[in-house]
PDB file of N, CA and C in Angstrom:
ATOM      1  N   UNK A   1      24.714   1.999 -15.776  1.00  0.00           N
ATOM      2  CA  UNK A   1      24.731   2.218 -14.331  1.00  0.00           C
ATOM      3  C   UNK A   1      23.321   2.506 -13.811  1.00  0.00           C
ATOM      4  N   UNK A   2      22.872   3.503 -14.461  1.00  0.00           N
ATOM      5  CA  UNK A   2      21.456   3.805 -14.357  1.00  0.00           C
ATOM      6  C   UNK A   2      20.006   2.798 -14.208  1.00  0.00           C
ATOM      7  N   UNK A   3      20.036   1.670 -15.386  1.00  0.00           N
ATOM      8  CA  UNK A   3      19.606   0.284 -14.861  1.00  0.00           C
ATOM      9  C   UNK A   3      19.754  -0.602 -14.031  1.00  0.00           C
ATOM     10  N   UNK A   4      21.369  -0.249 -13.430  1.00  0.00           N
ATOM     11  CA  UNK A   4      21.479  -1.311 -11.863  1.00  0.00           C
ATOM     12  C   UNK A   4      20.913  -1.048 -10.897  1.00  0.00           C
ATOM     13  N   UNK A   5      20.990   0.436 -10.532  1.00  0.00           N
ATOM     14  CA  UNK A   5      20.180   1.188  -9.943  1.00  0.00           C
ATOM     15  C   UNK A   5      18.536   1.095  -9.547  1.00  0.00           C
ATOM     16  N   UNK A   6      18.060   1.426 -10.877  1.00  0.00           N
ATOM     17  CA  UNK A   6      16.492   1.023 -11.408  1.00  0.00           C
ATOM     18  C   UNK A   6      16.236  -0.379 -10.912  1.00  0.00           C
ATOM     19  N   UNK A   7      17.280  -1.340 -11.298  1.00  0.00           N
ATOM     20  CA  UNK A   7      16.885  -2.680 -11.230  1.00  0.00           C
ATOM     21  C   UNK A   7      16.768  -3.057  -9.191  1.00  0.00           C
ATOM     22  N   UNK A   8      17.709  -2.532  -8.785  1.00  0.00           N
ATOM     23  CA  UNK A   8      18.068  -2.423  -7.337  1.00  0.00           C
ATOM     24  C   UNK A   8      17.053  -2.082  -6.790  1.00  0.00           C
ATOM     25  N   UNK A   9      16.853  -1.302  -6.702  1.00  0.00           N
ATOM     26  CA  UNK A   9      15.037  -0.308  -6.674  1.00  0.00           C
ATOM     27  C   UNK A   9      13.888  -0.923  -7.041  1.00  0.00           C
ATOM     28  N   UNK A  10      13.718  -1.951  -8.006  1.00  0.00           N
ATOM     29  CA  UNK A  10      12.722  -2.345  -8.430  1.00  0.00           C
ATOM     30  C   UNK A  10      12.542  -3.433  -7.757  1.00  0.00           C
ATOM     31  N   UNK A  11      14.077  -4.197  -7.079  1.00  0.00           N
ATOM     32  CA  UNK A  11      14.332  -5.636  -6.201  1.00  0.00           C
ATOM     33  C   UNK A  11      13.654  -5.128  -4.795  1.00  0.00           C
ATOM     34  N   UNK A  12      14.058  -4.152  -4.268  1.00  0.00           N
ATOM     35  CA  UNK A  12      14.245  -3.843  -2.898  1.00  0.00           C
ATOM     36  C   UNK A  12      12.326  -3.321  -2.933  1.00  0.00           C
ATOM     37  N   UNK A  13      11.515  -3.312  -4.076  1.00  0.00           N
ATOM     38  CA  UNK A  13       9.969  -2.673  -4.150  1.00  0.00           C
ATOM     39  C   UNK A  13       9.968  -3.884  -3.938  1.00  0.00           C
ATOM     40  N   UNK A  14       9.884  -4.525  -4.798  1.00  0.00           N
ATOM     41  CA  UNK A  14       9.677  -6.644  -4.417  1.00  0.00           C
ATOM     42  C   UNK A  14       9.691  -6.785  -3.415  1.00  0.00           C
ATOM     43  N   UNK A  15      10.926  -6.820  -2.838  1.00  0.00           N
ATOM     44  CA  UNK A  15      10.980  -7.470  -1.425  1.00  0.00           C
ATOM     45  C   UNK A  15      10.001  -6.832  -0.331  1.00  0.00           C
ATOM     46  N   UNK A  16       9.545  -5.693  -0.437  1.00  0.00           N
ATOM     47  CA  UNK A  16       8.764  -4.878   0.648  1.00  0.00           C
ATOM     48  C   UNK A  16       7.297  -5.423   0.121  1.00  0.00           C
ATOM     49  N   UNK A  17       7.459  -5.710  -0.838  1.00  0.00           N
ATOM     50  CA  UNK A  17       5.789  -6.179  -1.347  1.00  0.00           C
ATOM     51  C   UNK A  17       5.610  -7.039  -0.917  1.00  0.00           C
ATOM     52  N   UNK A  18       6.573  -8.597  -0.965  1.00  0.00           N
ATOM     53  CA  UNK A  18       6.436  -9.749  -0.560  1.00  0.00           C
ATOM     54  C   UNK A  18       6.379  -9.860   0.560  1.00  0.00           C
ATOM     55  N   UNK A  19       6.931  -9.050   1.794  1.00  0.00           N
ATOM     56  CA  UNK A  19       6.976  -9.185   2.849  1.00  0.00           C
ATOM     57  C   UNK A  19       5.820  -8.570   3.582  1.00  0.00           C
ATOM     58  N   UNK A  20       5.289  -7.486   2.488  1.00  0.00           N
ATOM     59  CA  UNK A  20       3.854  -7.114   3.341  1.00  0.00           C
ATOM     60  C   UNK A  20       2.341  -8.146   3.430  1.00  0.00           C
ATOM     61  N   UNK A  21       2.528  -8.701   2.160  1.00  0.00           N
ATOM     62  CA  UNK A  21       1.717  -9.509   1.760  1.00  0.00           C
ATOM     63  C   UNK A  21       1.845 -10.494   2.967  1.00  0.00           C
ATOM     64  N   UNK A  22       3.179 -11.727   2.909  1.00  0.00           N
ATOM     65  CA  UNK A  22       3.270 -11.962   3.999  1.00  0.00           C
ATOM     66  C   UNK A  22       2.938 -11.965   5.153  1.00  0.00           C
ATOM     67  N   UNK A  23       2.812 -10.733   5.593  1.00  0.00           N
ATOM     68  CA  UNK A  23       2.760 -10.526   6.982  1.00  0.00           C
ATOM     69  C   UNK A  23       0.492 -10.090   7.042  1.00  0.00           C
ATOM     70  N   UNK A  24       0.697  -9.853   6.129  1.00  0.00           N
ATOM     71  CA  UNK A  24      -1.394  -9.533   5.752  1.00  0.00           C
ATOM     72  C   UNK A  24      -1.738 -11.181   5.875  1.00  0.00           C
ATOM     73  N   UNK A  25      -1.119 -11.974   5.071  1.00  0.00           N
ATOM     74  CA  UNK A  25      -1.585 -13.457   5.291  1.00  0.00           C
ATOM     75  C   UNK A  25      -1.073 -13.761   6.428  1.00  0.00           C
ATOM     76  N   UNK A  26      -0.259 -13.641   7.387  1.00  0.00           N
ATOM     77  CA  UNK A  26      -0.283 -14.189   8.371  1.00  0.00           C
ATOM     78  C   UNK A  26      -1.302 -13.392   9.761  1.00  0.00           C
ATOM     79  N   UNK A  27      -1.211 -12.563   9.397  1.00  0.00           N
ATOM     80  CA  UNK A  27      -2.528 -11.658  10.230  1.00  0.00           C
ATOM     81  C   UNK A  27      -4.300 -11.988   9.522  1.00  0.00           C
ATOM     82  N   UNK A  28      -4.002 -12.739   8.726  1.00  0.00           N
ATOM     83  CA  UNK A  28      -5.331 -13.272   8.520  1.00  0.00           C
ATOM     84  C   UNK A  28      -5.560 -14.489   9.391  1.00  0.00           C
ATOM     85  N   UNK A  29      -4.468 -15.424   9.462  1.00  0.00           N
ATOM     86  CA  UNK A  29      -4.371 -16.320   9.486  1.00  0.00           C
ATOM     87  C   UNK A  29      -4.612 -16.516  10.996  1.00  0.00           C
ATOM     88  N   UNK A  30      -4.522 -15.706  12.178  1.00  0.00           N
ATOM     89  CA  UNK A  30      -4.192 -15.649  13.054  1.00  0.00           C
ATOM     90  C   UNK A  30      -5.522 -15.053  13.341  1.00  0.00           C
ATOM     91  N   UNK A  31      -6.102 -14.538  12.398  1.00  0.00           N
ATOM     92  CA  UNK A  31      -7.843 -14.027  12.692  1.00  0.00           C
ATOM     93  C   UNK A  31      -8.490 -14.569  12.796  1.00  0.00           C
ATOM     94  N   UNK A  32      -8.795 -15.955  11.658  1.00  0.00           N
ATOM     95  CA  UNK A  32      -9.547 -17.001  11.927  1.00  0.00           C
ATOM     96  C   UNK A  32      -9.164 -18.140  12.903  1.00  0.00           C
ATOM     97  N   UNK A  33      -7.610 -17.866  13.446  1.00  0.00           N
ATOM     98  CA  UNK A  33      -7.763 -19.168  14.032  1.00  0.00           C
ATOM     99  C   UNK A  33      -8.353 -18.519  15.498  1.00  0.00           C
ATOM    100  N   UNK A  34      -8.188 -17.341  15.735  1.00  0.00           N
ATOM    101  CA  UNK A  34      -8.563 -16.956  17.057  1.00  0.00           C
ATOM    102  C   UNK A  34     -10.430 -16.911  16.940  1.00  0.00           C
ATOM    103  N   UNK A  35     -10.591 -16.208  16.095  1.00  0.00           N
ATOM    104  CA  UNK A  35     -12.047 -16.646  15.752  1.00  0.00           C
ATOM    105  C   UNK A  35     -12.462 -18.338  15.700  1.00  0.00           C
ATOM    106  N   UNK A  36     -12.196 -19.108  15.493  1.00  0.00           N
ATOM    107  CA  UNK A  36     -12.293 -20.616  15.378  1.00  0.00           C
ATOM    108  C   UNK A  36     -12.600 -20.737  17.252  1.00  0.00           C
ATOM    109  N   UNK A  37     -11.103 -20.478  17.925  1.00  0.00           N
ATOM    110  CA  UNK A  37     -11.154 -21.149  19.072  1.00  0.00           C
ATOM    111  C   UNK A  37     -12.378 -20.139  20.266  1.00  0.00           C
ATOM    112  N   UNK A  38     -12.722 -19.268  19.086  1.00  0.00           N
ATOM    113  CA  UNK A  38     -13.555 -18.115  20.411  1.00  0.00           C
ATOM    114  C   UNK A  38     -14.777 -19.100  20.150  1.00  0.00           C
ATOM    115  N   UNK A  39     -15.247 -19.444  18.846  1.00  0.00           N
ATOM    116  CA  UNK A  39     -16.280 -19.604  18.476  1.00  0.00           C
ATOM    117  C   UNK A  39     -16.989 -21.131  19.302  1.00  0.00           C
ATOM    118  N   UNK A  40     -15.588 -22.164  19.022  1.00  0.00           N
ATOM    119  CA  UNK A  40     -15.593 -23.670  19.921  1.00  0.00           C
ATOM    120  C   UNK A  40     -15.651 -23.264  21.290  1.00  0.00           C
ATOM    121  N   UNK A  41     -15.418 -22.243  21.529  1.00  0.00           N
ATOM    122  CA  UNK A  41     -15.290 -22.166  23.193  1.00  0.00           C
ATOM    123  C   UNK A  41     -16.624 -22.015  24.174  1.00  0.00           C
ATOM    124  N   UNK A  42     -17.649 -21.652  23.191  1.00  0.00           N
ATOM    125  CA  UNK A  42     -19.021 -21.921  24.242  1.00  0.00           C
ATOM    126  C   UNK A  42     -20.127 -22.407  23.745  1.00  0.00           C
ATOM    127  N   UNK A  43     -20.294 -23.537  24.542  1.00  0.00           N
ATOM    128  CA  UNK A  43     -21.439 -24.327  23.817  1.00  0.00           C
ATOM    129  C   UNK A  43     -23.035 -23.982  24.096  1.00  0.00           C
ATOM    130  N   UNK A  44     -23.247 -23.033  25.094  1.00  0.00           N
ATOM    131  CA  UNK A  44     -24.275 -21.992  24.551  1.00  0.00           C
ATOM    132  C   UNK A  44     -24.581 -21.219  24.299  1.00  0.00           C
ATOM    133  N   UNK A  45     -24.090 -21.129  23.101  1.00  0.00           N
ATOM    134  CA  UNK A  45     -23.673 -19.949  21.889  1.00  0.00           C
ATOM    135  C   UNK A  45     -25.493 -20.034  21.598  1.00  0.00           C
ATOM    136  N   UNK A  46     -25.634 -18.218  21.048  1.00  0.00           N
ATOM    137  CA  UNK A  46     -26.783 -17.727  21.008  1.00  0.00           C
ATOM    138  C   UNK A  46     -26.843 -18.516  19.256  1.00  0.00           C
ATOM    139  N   UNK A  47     -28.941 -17.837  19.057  1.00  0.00           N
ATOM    140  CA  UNK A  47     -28.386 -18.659  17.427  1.00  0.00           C
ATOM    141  C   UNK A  47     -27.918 -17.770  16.895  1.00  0.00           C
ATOM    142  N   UNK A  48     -27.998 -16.451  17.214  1.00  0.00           N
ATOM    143  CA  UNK A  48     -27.489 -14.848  16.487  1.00  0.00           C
ATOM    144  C   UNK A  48     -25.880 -15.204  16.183  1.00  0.00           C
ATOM    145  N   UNK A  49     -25.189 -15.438  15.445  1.00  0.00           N
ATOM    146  CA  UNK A  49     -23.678 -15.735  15.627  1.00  0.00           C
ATOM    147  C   UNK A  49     -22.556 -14.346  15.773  1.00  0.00           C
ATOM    148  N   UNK A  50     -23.050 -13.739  15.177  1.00  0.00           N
ATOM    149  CA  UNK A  50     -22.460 -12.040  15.274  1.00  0.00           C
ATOM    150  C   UNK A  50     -22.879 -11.695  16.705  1.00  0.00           C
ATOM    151  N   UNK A  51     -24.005 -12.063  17.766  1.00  0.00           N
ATOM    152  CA  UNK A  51     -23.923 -11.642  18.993  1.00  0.00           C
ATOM    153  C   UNK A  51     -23.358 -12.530  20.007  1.00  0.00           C
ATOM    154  N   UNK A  52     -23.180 -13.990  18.902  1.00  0.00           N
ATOM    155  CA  UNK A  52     -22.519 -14.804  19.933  1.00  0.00           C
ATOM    156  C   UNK A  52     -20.966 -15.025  20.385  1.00  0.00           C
ATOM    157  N   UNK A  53     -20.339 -13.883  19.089  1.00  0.00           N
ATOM    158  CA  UNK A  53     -19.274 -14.009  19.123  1.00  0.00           C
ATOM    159  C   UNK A  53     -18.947 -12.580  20.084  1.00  0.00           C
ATOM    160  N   UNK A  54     -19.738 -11.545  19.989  1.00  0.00           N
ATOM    161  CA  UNK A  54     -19.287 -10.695  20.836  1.00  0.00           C
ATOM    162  C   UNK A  54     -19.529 -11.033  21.943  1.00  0.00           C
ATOM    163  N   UNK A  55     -20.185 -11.986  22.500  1.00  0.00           N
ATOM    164  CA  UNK A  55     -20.248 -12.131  24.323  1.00  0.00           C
ATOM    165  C   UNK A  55     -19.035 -13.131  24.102  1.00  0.00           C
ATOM    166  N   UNK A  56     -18.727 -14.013  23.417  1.00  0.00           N
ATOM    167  CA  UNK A  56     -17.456 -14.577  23.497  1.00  0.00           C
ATOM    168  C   UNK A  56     -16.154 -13.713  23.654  1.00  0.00           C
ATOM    169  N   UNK A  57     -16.207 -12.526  22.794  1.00  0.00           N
ATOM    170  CA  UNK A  57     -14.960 -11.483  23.141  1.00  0.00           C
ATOM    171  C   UNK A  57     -14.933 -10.731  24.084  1.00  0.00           C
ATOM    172  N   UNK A  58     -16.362 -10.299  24.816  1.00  0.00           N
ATOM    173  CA  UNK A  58     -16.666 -10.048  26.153  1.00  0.00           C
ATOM    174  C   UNK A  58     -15.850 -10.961  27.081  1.00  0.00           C
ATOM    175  N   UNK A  59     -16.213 -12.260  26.960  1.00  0.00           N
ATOM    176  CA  UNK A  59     -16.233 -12.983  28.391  1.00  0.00           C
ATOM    177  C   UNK A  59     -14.700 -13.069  28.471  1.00  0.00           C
ATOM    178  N   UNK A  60     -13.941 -13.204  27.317  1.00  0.00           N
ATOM    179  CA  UNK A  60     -12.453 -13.637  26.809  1.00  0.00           C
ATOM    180  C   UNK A  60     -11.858 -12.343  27.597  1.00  0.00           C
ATOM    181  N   UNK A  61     -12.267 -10.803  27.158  1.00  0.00           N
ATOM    182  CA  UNK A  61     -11.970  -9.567  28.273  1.00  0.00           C
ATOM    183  C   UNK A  61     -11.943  -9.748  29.364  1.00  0.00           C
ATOM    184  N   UNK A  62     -12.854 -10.331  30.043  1.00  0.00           N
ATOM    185  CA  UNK A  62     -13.253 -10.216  31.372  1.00  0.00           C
ATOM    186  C   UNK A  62     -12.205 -11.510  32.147  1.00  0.00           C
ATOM    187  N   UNK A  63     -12.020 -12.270  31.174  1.00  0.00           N
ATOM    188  CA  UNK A  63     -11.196 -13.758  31.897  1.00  0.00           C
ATOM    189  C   UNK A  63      -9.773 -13.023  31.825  1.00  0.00           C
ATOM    190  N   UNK A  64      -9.675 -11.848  30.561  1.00  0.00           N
ATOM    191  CA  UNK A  64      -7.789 -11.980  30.830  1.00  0.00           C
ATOM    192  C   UNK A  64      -7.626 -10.392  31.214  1.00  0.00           C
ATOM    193  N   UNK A  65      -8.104  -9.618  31.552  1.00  0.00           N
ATOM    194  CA  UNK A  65      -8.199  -8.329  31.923  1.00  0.00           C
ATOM    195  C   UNK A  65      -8.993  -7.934  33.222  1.00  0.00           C
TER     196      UNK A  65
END
């Protein structure tokens, strides 16, 4: 009885693992693509790319807020 238990427990750790993982790859996934379309979105982007992306998340604030 004690191993169905264990085993139950050890299924239901699985499933919370797989589903976190999951959800980490899809929050990656959703990082770069928003990064991708910030990055295509202005074509005079500085050559600094780390400052070009923050006036891109600037301007993206300012357009939807």
């Amino acid at each position: 009885m004690q191993q169905m238990v264990d085993f139950s427990h050890r299924e239901a750790e699985d499933s919370k693992s797989i589903s976190l993982r999951l959800e980490v790859e899809m929050i990656e996934a959703i990082d770069q693509s928003l990064a991708k379309s910030i990055l295509n979105r202005d074509p005079h982007r500085p050559k600094n790319r780390s400052q070009w992306i923050i006036q891109a998340i600037k301007r993206s604030l300012k357009e939807n807020f």
